[in-house]
C-alpha atoms as a PDB file:
ATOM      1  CA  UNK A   1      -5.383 -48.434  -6.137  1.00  0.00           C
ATOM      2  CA  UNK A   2      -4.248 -45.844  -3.472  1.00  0.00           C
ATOM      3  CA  UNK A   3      -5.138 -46.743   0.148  1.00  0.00           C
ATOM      4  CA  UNK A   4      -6.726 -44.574   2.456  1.00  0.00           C
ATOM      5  CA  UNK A   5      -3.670 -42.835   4.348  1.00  0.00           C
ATOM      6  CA  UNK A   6      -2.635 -42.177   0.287  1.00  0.00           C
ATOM      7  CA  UNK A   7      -5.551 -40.305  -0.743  1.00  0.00           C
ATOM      8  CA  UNK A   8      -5.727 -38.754   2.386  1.00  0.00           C
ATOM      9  CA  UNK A   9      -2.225 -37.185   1.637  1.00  0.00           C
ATOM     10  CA  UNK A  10      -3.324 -36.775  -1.601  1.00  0.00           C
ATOM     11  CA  UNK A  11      -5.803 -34.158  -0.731  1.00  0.00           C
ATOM     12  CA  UNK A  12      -3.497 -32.799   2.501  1.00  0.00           C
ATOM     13  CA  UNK A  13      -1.138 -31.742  -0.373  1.00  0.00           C
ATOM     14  CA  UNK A  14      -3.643 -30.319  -2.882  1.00  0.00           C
ATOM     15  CA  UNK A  15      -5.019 -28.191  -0.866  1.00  0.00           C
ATOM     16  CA  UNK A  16      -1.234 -27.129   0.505  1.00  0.00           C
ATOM     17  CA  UNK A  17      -0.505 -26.113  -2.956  1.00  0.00           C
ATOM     18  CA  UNK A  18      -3.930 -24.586  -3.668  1.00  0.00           C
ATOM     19  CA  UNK A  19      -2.773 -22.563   0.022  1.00  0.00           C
ATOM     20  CA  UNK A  20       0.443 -21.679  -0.958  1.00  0.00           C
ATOM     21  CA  UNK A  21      -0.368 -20.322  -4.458  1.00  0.00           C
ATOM     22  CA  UNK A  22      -2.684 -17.945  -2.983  1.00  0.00           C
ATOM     23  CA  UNK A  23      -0.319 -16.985  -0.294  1.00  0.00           C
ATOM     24  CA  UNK A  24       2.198 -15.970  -2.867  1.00  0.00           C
ATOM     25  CA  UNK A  25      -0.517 -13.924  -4.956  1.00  0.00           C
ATOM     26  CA  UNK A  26      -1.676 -12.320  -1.818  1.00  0.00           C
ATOM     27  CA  UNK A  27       2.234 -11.441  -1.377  1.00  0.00           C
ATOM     28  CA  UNK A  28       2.980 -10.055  -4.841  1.00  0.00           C
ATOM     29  CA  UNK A  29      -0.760  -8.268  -4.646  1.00  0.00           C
ATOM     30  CA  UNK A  30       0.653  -6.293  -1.140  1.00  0.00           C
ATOM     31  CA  UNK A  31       4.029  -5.540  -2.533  1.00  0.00           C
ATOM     32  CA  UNK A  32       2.674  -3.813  -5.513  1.00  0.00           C
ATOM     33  CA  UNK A  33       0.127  -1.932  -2.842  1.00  0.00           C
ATOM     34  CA  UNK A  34       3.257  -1.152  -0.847  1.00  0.00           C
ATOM     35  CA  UNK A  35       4.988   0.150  -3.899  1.00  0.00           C
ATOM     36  CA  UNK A  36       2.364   2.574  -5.132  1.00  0.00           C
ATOM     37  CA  UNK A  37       2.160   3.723  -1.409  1.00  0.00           C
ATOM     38  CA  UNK A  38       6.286   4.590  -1.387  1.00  0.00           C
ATOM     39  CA  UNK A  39       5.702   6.511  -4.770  1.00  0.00           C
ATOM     40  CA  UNK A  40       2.189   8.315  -3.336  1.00  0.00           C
ATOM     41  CA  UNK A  41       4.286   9.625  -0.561  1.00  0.00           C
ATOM     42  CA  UNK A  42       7.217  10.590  -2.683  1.00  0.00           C
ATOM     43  CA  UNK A  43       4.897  12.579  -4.430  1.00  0.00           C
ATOM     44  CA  UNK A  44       3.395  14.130  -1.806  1.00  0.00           C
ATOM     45  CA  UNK A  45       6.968  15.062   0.157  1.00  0.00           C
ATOM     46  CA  UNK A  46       7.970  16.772  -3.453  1.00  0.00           C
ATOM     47  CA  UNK A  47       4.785  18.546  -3.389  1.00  0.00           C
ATOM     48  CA  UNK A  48       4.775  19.919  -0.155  1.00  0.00           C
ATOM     49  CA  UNK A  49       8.641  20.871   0.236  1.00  0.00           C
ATOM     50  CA  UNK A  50       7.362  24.672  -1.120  1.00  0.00           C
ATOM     51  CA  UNK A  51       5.665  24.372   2.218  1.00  0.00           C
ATOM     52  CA  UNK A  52       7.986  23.406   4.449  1.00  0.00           C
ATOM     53  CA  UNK A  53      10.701  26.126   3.107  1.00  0.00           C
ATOM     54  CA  UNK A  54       7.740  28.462   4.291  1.00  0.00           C
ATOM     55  CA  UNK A  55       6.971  27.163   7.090  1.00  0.00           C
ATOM     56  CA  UNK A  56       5.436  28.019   9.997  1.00  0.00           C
ATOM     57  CA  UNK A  57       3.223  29.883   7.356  1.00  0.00           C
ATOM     58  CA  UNK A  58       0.820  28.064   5.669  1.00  0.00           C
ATOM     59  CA  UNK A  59       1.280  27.739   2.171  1.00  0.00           C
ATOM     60  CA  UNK A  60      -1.900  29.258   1.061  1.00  0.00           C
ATOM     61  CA  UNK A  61      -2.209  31.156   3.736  1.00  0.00           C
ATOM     62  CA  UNK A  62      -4.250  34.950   2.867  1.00  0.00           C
ATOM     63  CA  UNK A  63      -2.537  37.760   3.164  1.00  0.00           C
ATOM     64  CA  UNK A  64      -3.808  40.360   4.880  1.00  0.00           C
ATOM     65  CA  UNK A  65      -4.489  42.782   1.887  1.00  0.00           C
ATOM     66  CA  UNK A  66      -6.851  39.472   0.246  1.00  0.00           C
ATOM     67  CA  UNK A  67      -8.341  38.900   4.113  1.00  0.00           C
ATOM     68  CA  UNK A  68     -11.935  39.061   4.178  1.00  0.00           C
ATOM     69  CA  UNK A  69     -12.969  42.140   6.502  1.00  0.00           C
ATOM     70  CA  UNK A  70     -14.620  41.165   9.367  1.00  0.00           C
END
């Protein structure tokens, strides 16, 4: 039979493990987010170098034959 200070531990260290398990998931869960963030802003610098070799125009900017007349 366990004595009280025992099954006190006991539970102390289930619920450590029960912690520490979804510590770790948390952890793998945010470096996945943080990887699909890296390649969503890779994606985004290759898309908008056009605009950048442009710039300080716009990339869509009118021109001023397809301006709308005022």
């Amino acid at each position: 039979m366990l004595t009280g200070g025992e099954l006190a531990a006991l539970i102390v260290a289930c619920f450590w493990a029960i912690l520490v398990s979804f510590l770790a998931y948390a952890l793998l869960r945010l470096a996945r987010l943080l990887g699909e963030t890296a390649e969503l802003v890779g994606d985004l610098t290759d898309q908008a170098g056009p605009c950048w070799t442009t710039w300080p125009a716009p990339c869509d900017a009118p021109t001023s034959s397809s301006a709308a007349p005022t």
